[in-house]
C-alpha atoms as a PDB file:
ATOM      1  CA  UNK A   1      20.081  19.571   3.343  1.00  0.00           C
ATOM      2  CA  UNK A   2      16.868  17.908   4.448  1.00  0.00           C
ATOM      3  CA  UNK A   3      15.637  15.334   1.755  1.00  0.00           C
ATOM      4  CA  UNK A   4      11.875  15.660   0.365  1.00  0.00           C
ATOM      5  CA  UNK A   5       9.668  13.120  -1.254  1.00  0.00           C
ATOM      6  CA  UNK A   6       7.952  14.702  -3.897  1.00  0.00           C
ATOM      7  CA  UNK A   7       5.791  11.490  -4.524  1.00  0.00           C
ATOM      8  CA  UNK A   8       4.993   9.961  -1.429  1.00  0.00           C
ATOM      9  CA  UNK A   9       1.167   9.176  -2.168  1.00  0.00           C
ATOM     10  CA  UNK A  10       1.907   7.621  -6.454  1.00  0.00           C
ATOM     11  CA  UNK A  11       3.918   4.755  -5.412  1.00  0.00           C
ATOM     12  CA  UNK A  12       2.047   2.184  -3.173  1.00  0.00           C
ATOM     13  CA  UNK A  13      -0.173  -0.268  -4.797  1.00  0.00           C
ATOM     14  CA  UNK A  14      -3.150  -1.754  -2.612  1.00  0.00           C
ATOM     15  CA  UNK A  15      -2.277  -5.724  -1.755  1.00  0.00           C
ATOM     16  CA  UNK A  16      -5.877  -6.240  -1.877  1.00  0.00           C
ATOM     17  CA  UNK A  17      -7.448  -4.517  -5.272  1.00  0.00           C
ATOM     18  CA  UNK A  18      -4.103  -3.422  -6.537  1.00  0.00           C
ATOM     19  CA  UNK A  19      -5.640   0.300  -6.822  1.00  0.00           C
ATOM     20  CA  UNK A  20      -3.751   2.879  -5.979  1.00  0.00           C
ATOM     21  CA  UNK A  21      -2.913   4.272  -2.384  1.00  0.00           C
ATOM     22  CA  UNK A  22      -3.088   7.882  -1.204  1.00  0.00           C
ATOM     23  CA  UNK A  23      -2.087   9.416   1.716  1.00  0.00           C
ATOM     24  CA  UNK A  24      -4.625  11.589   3.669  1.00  0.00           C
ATOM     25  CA  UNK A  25      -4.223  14.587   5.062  1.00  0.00           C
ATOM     26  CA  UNK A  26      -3.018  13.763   8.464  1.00  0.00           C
ATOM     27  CA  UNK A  27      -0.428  11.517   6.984  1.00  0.00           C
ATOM     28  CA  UNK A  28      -0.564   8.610   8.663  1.00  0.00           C
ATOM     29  CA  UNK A  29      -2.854   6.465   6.782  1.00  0.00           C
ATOM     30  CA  UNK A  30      -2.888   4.870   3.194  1.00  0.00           C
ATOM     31  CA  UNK A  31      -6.381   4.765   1.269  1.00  0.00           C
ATOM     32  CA  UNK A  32      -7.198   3.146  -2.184  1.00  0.00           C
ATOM     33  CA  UNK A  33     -10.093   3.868  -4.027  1.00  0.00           C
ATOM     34  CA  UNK A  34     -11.980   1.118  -2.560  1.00  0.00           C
ATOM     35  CA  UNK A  35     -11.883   2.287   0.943  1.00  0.00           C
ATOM     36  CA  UNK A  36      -9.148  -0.340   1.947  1.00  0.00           C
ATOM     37  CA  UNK A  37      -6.721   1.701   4.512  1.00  0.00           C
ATOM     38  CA  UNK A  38      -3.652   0.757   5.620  1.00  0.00           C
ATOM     39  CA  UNK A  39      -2.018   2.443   8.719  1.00  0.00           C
ATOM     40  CA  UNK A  40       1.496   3.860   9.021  1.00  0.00           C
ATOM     41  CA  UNK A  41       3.467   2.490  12.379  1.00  0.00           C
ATOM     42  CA  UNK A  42       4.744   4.890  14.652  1.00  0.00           C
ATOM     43  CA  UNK A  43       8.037   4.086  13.824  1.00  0.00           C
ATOM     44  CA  UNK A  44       7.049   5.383  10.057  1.00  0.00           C
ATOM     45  CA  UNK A  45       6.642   1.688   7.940  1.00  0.00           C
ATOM     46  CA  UNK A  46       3.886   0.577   6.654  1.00  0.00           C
ATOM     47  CA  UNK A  47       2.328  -2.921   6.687  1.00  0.00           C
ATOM     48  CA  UNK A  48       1.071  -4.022   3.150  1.00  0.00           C
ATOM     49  CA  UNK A  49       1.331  -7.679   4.291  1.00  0.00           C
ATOM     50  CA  UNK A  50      -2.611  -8.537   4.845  1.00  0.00           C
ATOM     51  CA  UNK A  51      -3.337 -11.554   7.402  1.00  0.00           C
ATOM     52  CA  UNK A  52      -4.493 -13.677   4.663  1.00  0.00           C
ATOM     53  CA  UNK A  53      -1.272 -13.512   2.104  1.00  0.00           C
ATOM     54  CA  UNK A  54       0.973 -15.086   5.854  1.00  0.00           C
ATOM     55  CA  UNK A  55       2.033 -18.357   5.551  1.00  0.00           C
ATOM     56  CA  UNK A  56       2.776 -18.285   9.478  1.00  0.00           C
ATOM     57  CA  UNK A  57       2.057 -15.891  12.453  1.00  0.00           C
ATOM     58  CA  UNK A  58       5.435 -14.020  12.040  1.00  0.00           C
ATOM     59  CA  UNK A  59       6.859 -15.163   8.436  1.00  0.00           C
ATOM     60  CA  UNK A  60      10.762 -14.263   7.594  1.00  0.00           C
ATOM     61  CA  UNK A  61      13.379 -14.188  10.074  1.00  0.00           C
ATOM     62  CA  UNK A  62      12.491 -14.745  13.616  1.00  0.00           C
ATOM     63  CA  UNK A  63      13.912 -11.906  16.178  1.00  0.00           C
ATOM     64  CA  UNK A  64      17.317 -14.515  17.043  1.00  0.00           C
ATOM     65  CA  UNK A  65      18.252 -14.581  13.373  1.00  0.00           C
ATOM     66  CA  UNK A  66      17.963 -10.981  13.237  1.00  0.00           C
ATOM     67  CA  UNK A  67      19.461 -10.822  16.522  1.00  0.00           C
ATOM     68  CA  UNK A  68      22.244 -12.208  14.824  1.00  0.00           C
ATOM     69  CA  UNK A  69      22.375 -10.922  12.008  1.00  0.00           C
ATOM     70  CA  UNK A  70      22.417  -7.308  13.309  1.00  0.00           C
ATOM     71  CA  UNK A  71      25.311  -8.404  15.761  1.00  0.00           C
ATOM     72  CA  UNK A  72      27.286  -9.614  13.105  1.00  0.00           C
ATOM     73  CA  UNK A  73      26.821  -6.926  10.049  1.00  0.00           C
ATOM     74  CA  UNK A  74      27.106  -4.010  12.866  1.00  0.00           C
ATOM     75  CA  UNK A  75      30.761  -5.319  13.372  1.00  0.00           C
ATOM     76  CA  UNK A  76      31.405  -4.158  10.247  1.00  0.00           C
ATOM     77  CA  UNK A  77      32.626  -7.703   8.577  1.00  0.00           C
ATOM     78  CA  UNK A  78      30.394  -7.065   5.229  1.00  0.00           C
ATOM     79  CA  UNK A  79      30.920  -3.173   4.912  1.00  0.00           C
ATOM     80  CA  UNK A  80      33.292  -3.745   1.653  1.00  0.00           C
ATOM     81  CA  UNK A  81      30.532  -5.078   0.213  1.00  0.00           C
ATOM     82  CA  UNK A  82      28.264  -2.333   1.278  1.00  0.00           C
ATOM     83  CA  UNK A  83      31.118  -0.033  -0.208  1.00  0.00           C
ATOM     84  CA  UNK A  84      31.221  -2.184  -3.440  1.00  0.00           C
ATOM     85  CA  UNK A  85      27.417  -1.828  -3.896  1.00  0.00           C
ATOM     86  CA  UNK A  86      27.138   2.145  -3.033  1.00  0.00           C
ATOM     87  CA  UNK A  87      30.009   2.212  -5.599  1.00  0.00           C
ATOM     88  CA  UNK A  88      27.703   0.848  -8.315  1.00  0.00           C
ATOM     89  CA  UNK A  89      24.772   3.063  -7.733  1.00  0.00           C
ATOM     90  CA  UNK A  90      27.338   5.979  -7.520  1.00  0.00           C
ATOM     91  CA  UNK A  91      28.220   4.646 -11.391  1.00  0.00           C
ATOM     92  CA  UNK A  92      24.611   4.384 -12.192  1.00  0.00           C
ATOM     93  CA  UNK A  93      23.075   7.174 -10.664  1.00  0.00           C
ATOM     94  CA  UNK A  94      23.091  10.304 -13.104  1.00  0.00           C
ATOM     95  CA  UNK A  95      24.539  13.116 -11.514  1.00  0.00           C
ATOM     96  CA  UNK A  96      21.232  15.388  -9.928  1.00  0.00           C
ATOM     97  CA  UNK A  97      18.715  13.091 -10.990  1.00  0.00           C
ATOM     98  CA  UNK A  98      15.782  11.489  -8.647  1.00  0.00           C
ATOM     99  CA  UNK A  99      16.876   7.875  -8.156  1.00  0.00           C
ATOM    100  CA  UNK A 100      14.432   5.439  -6.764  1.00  0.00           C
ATOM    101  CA  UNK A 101      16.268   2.095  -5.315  1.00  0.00           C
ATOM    102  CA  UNK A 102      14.452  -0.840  -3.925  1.00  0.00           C
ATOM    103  CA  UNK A 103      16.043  -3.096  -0.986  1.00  0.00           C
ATOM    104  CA  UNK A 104      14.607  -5.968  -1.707  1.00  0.00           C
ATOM    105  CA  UNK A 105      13.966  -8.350   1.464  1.00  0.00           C
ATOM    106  CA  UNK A 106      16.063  -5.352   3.270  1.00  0.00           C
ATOM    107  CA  UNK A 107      15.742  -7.217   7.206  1.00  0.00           C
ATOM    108  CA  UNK A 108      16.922  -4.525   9.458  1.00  0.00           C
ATOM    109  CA  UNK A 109      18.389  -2.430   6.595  1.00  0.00           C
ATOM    110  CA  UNK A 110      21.895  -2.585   7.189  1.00  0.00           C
ATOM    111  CA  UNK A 111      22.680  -2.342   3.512  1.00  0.00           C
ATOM    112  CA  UNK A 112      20.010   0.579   2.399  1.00  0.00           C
ATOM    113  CA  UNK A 113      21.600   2.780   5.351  1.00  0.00           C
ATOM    114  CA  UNK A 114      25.607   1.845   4.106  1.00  0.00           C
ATOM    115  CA  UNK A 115      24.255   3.144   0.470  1.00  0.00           C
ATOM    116  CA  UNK A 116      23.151   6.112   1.658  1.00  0.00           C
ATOM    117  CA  UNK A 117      26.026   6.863   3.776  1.00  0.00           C
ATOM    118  CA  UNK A 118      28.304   6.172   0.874  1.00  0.00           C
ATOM    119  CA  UNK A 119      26.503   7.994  -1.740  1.00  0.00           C
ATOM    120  CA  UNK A 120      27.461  10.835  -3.859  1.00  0.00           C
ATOM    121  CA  UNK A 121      23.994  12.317  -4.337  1.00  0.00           C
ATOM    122  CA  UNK A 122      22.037  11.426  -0.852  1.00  0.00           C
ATOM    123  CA  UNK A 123      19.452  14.320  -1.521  1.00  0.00           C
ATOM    124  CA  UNK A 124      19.019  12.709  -4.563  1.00  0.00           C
ATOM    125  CA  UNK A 125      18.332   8.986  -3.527  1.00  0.00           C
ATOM    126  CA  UNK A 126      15.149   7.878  -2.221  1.00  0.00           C
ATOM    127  CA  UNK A 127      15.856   4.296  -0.633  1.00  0.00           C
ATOM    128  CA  UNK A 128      12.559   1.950  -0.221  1.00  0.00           C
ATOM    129  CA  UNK A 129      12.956  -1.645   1.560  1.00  0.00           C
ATOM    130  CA  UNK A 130      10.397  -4.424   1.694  1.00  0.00           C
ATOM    131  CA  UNK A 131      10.642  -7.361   3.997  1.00  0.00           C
ATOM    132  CA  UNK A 132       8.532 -10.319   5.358  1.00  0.00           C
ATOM    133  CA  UNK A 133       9.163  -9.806   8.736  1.00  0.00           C
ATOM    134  CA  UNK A 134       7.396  -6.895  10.779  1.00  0.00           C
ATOM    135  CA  UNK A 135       9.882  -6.564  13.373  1.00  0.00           C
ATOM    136  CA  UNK A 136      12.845  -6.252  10.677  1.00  0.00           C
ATOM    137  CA  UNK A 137      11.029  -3.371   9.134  1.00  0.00           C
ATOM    138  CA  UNK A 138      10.228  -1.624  12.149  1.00  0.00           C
ATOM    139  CA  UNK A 139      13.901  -1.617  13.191  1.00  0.00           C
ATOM    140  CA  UNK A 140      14.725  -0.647   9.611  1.00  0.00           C
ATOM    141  CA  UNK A 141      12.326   2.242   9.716  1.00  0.00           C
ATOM    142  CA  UNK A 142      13.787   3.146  12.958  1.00  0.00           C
ATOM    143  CA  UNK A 143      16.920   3.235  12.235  1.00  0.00           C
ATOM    144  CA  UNK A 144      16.653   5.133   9.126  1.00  0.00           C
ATOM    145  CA  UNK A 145      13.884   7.715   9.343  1.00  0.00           C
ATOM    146  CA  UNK A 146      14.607   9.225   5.616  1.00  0.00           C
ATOM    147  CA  UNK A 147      14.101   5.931   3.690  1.00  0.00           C
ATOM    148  CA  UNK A 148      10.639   4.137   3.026  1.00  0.00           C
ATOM    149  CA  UNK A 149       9.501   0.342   4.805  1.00  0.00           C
ATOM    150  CA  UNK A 150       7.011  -1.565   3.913  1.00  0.00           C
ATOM    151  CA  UNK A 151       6.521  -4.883   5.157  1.00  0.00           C
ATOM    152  CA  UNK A 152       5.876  -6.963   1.973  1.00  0.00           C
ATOM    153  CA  UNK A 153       6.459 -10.036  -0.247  1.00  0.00           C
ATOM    154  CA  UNK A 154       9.183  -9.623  -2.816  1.00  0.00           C
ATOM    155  CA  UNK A 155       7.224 -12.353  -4.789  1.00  0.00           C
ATOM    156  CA  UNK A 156       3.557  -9.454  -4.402  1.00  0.00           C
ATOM    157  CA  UNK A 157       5.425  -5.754  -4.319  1.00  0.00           C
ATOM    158  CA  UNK A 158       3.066  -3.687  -3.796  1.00  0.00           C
ATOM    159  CA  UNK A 159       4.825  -0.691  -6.305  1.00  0.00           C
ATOM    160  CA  UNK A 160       3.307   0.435  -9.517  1.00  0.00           C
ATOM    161  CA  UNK A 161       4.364  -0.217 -12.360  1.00  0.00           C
ATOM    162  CA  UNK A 162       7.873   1.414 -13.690  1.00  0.00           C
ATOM    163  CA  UNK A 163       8.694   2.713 -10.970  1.00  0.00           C
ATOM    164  CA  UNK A 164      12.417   2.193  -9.684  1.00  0.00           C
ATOM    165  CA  UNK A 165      15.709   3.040 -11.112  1.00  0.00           C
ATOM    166  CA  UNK A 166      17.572  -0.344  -9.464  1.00  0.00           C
ATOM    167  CA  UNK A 167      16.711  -3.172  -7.558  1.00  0.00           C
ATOM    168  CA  UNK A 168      18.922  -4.714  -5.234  1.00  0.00           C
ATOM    169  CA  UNK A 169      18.843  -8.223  -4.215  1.00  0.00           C
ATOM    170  CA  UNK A 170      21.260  -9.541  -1.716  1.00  0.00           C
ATOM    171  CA  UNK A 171      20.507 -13.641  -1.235  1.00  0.00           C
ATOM    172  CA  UNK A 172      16.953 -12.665  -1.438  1.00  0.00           C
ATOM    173  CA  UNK A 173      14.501 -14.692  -2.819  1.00  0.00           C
ATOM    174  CA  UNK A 174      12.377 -12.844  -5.670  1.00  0.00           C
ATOM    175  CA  UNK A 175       9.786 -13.184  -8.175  1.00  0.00           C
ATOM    176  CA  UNK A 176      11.003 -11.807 -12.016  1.00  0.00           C
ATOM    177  CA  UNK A 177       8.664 -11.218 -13.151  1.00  0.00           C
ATOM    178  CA  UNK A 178       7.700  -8.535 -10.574  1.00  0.00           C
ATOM    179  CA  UNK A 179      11.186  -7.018 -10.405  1.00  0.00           C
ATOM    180  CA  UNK A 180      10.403  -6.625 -14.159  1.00  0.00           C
ATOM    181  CA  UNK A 181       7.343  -5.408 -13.895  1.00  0.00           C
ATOM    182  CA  UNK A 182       8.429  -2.353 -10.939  1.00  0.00           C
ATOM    183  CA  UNK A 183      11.700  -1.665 -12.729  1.00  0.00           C
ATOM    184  CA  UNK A 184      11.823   1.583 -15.676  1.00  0.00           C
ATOM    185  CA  UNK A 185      12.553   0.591 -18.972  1.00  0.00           C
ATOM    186  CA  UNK A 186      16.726   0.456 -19.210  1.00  0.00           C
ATOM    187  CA  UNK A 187      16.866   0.249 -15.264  1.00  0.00           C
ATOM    188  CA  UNK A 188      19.059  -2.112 -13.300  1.00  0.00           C
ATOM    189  CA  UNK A 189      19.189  -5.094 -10.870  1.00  0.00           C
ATOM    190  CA  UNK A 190      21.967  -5.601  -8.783  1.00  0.00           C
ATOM    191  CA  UNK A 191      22.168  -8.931  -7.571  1.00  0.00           C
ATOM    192  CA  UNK A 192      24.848 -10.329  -4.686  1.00  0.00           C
ATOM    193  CA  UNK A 193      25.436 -14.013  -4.682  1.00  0.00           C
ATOM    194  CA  UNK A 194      27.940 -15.705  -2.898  1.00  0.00           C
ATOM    195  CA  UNK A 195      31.118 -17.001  -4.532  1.00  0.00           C
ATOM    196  CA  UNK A 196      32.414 -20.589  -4.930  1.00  0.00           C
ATOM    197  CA  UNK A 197      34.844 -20.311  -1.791  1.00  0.00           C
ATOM    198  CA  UNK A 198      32.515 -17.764   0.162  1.00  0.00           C
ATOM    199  CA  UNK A 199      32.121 -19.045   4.322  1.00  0.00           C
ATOM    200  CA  UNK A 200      34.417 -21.962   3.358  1.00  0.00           C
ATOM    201  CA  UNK A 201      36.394 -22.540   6.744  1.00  0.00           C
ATOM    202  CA  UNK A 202      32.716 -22.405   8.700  1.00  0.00           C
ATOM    203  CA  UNK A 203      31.293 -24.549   5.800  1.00  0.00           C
ATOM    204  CA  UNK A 204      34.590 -27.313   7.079  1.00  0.00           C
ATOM    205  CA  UNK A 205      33.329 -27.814  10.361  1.00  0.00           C
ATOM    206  CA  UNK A 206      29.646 -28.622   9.412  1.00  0.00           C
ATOM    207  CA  UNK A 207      30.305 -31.056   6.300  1.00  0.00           C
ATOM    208  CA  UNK A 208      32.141 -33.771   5.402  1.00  0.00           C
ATOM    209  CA  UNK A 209      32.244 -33.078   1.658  1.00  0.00           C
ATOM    210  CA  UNK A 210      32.633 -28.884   1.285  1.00  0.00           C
ATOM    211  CA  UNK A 211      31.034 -28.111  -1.944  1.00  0.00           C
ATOM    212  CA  UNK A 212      31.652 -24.807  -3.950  1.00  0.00           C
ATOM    213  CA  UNK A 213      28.658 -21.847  -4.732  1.00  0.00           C
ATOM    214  CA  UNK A 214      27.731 -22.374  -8.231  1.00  0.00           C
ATOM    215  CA  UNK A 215      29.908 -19.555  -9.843  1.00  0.00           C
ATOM    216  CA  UNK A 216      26.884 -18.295 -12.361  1.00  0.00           C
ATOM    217  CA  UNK A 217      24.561 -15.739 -11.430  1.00  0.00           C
ATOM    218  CA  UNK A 218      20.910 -16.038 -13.174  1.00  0.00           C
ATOM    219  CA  UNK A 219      19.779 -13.316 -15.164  1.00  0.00           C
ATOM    220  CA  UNK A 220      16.345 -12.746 -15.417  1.00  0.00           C
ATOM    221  CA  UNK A 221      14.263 -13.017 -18.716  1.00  0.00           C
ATOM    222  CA  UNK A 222      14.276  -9.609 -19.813  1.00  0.00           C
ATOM    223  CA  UNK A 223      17.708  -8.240 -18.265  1.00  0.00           C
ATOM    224  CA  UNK A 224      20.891  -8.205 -19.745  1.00  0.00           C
ATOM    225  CA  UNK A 225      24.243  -8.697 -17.663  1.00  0.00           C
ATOM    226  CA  UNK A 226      26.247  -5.519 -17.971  1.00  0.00           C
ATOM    227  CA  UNK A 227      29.387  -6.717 -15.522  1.00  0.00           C
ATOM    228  CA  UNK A 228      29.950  -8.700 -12.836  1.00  0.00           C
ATOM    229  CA  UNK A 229      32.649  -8.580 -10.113  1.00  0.00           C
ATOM    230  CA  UNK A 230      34.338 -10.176  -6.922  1.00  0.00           C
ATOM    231  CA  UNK A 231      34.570  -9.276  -4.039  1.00  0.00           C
ATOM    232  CA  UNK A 232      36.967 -11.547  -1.753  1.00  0.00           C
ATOM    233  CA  UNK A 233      38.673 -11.102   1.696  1.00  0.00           C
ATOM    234  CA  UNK A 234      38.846 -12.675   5.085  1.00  0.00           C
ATOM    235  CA  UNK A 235      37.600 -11.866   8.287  1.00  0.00           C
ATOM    236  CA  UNK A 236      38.330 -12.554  12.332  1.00  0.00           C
ATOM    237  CA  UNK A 237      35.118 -12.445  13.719  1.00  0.00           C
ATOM    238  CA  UNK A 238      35.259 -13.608  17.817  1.00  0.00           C
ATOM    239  CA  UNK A 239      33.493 -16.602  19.164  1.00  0.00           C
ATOM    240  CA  UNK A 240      30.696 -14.568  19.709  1.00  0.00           C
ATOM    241  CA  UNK A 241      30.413 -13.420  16.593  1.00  0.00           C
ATOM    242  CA  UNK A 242      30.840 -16.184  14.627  1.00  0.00           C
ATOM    243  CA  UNK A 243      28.163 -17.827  16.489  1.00  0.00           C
ATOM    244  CA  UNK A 244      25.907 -14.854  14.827  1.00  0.00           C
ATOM    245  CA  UNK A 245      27.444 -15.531  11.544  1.00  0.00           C
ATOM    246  CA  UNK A 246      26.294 -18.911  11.689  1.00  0.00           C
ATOM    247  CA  UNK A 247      22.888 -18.540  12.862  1.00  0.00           C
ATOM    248  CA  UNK A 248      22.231 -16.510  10.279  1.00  0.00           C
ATOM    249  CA  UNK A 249      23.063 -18.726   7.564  1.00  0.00           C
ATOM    250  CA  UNK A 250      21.015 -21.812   5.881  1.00  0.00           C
ATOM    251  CA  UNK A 251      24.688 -23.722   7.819  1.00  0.00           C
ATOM    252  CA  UNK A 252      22.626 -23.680  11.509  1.00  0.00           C
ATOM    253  CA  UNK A 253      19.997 -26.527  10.394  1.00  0.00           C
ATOM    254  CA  UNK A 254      22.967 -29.058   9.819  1.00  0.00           C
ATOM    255  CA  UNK A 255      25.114 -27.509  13.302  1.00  0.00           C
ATOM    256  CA  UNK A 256      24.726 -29.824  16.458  1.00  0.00           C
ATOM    257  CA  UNK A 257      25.924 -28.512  19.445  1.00  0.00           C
ATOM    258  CA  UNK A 258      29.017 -30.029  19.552  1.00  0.00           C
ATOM    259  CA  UNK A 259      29.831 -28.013  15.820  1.00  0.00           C
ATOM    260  CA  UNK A 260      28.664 -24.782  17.615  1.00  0.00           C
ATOM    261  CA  UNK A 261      30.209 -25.469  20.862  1.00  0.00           C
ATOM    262  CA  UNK A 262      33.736 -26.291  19.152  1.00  0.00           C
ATOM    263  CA  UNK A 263      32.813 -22.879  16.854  1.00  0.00           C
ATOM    264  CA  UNK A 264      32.643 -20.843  20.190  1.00  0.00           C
ATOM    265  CA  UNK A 265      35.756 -22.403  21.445  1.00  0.00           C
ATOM    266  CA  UNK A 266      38.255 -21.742  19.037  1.00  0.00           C
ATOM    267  CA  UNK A 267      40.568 -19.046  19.531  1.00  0.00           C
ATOM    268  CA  UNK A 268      41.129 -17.835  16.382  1.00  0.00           C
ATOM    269  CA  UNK A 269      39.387 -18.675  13.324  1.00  0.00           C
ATOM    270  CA  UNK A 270      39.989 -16.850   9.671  1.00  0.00           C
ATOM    271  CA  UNK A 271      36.824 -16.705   7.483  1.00  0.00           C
ATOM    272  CA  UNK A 272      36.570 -16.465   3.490  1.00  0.00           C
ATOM    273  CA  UNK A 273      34.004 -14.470   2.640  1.00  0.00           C
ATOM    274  CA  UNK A 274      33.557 -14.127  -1.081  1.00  0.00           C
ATOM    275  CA  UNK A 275      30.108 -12.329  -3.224  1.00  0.00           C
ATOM    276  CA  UNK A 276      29.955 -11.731  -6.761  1.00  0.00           C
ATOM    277  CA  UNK A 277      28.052  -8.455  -7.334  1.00  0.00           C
ATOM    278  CA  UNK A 278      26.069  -8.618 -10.821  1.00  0.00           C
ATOM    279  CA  UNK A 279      24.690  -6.031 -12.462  1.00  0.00           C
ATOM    280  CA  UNK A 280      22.065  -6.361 -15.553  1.00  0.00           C
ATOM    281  CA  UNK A 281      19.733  -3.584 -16.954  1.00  0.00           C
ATOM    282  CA  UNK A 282      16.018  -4.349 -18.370  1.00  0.00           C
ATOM    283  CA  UNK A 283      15.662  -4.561 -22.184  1.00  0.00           C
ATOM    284  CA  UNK A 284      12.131  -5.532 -22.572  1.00  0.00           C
ATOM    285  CA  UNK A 285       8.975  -4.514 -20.671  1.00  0.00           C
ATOM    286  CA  UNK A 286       7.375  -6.419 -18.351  1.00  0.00           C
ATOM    287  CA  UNK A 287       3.962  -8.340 -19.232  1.00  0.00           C
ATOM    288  CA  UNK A 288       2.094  -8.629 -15.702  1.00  0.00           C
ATOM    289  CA  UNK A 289       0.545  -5.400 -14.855  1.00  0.00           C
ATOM    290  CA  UNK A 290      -1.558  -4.795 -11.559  1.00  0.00           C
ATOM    291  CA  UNK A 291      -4.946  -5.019 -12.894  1.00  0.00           C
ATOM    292  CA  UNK A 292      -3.699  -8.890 -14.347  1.00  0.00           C
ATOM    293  CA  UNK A 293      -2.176  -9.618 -10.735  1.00  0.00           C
ATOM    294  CA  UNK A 294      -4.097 -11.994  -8.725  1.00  0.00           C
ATOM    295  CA  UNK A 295      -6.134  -9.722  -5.765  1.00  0.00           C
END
């Protein structure tokens, strides 16, 4: 069954007047009211990231961490957590209903393409990922032609108002108030965190005093926590590949070579990987509206 957008041209919000976008008639470029335009890339994103909101050249992850990161997820070490999290939106997902989900700081989109393949209702999700970094949402866009890229803030989203049915954050950073203000009234946010013993043998060769994740997840002013659960297991991953696992993680900044040389050395190495997956729904509305954002 081919999937269909019914609402392709409601949805955007202009970064620079907040206005609405519409798509033209040749479908390939974005136009508010004030005549700002916005171009869709040939590999289907589009960029709503103006020059003057960077805080570098290329902000978010440069192409080794994604490098990295792709080599690493694509291995397969994190699919029960993409299992885990399609699991939840099967829960939450009434059965033949339109169901808008936002991947919030998606990179490549590893996770918004594990949803999809595990959901009960594809025809029925439409999957939309935002990300700093261009070259993340181009592969994401790539890789997953029936989903929608932008390349965004998470802290500007350039949604309207009411607009998703969940929000998933995975160790993203985020602004609340804005996943407030995109959510529907009663919608949820699915948050991933990692738990107190989560990387713990690669944590042991960096420090000298191993600390545990702070167990408690935050819940945003206006959500309420519905449940929250663990998921824990070890993994194998080969010299190679736990070089990727460790490049992309905060852990690299405080690796010298001789920690990443022994790393790549070892022949055998189990890993703890541990994420607590918390899920909260939105009680109250949000306060900040476009036309109060900030232009």
């Amino acid at each position: 069954m081919s999937i269909i957008y019914p609402d392709l041209t409601a949805h955007y919000l202009c970064p620079l007047c907040n206005q609405a976008l519409h798509l033209d008639a040749f479908k390939k470029t974005y136009a508010c009211q004030n005549k700002h335009c916005f171009d869709r890339a040939k590999e289907g994103y589009l960029n709503l990231l103006p020059v003057q909101f960077k805080h570098s050249k290329e902000p978010g992850d440069s192409k080794h961490m994604l490098s990295a990161r792709r080599l690493f997820l694509e291995a397969g070490f994190y699919e029960p957590l993409a299992k885990g999290l399609a699991m939840i939106v099967n829960v939450t997902h009434q059965h033949n209903q339109i169901y808008r989900l936002l991947d919030m700081g998606c990179g490549e989109g590893y996770y918004s393409r594990q949803i999809e393949h595990f959901c009960e209702q594809p025809a029925q999700l439409f999957i939309h990922g935002n990300d700093i970094a261009k070259v993340a949402i181009a592969a994401a866009a790539k890789k997953q032609p029936s989903a929608h890229f932008v390349v965004a803030s998470s802290s500007r989203l350039p949604y309207c108002d009411d607009y998703f049915d969940m929000v998933l954050r995975i160790f993203a950073p985020s602004n609340d108030k804005e996943i407030n203000r995109v959510l529907k009234p009663s919608s949820h946010l699915l948050t991933v965190t990692p738990g107190p013993r989560h990387l713990w043998q690669l944590k042991e060769f960096i420090y000298t005093d191993v600390k545990e994740h702070a167990e408690a997840t935050t819940i945003p002013k206006g959500f309420e926590q519905l449940t929250s659960q663990r998921i824990s297991y070890k993994i194998a991953p080969n010299p190679e590949q736990r070089t990727a696992l460790l490049q992309m993680t905060p852990f690299a900044w405080s690796a010298g070579e001789q920690i990443q040389t022994t790393l790549t050395t070892l022949s055998d190495l189990d890993i703890e990987v541990e994420f607590i997956l918390t899920l909260s729904r939105k009680v109250s509305s949000g306060i900040i509206f476009p036309e109060n954002r900030t232009p």
